[in-house]
Protein backbone atom coordinates (compact mmCIF):
# COMPACT_ATOMS: atom_id res chain seq x y z
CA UNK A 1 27.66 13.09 5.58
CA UNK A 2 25.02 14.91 7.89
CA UNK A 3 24.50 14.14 11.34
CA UNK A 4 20.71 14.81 11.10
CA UNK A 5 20.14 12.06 8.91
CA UNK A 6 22.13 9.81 11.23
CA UNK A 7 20.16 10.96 13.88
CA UNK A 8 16.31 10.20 12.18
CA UNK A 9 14.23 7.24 11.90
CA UNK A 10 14.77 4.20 13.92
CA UNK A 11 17.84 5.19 15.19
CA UNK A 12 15.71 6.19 17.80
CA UNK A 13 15.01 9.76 19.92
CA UNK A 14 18.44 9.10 22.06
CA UNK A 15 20.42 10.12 18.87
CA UNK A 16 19.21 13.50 18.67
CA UNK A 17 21.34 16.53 19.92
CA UNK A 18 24.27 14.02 20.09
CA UNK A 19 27.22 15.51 18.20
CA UNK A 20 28.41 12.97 16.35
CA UNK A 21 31.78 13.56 15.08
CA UNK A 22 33.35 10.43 13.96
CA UNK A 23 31.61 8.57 11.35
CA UNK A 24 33.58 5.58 10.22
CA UNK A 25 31.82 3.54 8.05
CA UNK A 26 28.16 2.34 6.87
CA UNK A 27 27.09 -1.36 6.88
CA UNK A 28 24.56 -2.95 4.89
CA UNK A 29 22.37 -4.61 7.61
CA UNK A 30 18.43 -5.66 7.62
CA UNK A 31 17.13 -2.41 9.26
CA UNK A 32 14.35 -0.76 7.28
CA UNK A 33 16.39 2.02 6.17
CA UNK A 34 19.08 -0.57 5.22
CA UNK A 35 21.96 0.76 7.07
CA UNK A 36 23.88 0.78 10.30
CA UNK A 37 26.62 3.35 11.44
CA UNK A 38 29.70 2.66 13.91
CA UNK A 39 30.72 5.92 15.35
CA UNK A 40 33.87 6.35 17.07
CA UNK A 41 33.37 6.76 21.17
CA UNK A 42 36.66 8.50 21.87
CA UNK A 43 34.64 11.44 20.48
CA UNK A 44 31.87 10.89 22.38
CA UNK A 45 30.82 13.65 24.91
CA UNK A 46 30.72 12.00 28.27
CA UNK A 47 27.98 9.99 29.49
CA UNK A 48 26.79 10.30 32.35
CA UNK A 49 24.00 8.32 35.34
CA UNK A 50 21.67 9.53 37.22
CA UNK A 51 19.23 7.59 39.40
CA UNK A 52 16.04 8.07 41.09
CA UNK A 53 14.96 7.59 44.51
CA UNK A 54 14.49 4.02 45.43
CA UNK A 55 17.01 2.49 42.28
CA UNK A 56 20.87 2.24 42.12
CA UNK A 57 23.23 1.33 39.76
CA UNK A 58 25.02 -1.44 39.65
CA UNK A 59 28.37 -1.72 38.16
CA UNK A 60 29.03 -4.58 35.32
CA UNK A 61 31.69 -6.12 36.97
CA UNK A 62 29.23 -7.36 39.73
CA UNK A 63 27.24 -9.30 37.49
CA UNK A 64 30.05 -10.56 35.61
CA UNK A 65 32.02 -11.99 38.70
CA UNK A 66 28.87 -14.16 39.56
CA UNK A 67 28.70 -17.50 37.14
CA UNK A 68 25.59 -18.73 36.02
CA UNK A 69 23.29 -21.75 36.54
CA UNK A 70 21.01 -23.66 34.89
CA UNK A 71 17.49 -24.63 36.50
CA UNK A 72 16.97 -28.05 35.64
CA UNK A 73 12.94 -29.62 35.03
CA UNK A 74 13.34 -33.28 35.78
CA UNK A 75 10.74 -36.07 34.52
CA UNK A 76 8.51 -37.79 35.84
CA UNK A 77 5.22 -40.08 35.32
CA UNK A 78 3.47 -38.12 37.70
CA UNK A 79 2.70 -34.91 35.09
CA UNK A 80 1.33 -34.29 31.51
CA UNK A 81 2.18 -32.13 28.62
CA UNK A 82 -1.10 -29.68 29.48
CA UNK A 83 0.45 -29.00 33.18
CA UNK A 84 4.27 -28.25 32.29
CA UNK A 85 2.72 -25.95 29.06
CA UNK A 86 0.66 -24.22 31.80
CA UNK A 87 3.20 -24.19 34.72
CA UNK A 88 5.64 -22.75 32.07
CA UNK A 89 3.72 -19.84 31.32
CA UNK A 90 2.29 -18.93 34.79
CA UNK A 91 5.87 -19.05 36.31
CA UNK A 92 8.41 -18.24 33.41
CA UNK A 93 6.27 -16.59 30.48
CA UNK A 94 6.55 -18.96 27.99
CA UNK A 95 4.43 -19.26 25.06
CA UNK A 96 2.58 -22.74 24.38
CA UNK A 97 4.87 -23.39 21.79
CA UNK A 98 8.16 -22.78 23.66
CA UNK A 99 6.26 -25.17 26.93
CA UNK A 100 5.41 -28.12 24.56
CA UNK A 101 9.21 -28.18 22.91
CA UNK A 102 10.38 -27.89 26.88
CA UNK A 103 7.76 -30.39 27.63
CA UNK A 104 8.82 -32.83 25.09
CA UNK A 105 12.36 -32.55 25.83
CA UNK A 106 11.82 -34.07 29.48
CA UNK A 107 9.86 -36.30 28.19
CA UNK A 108 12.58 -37.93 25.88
CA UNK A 109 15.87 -36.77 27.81
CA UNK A 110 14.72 -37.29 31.25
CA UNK A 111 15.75 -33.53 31.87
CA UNK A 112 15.32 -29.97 30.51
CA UNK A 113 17.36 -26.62 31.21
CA UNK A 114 14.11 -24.12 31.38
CA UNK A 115 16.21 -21.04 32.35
CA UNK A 116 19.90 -19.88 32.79
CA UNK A 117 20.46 -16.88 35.21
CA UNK A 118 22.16 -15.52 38.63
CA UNK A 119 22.13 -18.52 41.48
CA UNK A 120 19.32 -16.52 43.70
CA UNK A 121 17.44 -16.27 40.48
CA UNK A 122 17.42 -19.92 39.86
CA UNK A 123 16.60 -20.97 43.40
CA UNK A 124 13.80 -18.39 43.51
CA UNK A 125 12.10 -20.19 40.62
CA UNK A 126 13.18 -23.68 41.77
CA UNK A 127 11.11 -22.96 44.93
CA UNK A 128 8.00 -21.59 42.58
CA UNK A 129 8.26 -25.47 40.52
CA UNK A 130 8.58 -27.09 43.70
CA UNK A 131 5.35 -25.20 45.15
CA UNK A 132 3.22 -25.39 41.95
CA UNK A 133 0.87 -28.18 43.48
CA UNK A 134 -0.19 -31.51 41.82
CA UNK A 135 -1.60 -32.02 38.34
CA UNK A 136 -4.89 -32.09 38.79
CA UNK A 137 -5.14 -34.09 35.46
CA UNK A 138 -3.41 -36.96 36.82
CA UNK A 139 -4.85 -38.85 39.90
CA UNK A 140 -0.86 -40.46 40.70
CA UNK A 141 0.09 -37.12 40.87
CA UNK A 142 1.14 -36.51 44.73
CA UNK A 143 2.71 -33.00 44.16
CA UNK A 144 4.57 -30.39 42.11
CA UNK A 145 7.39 -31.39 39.46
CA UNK A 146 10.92 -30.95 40.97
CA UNK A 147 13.97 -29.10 39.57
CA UNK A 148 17.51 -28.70 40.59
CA UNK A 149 19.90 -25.87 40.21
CA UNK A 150 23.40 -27.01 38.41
CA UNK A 151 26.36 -24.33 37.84
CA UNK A 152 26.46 -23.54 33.74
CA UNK A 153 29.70 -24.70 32.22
């Protein structure tokens, strides 16, 4: 087998000037060029990290010690469909689609886990639900929805 053709087409740029010495085996996957290569990493030259002013790196054991938690969208009668769609995109990114399946889910559970991250992430978009203002479709509607943060089991 020849590295270079290991090291073309979407494999991507990173590939190239990599030795590659330890093919093991080729998988049938659904790539475009219908296969995927494991390579063994004891081979591998070393790797290593560099960082730019104003960046660090952080090591993976810090963001596996930390557990995670949900952010919980409670319901109420105080909101409709059109303002969780739209408060779900401004704050999270969510298409329409994925809003109106979150929407409906409060609707009928009472409750809806719209993300799953770090705790400081969670509480930082707990605070952006809570200050998101009233529906302005709704005349009953006094304020912004509320959430609360729960630890993921």
């Amino acid at each position: 087998m020849r590295h270079q053709s290991i090291c073309s087409g979407w494999y991507g740029s990173w590939w190239k000037g990599l030795a590659v010495p330890t093919v093991f085996k080729q998988l049938a996957s659904g790539k475009p060029d219908g296969r995927r290569v494991i390579v063994s990493l004891k081979h591998m030259p070393e790797i290593r990290t560099t960082t730019s002013p104003g960046t660090r790196v952080l090591d993976e054991t810090e963001s596996e010690q930390e557990p995670p938690y949900h952010l919980v969208l409670l319901d109420d009668d105080s909101h409709t469909y059109q303002y969780v769609i739209r408060m779900l995109n401004d704050l999270f990114g969510y298409s329409p689609e994925k809003g109106y399946a979150i929407a409906c889910v409060v609707d009928s559970a009472g409750r809806a886990i719209v993300m799953t991250d770090a705790r400081a992430k969670v509480e930082q978009k707990q605070e952006q639900i809570h200050s998101y203002g009233a529906d302005p479709l709704m005349e009953t509607s006094a304020g912004s929805m509320s959430a609360v943060v729960e630890a993921a089991e």
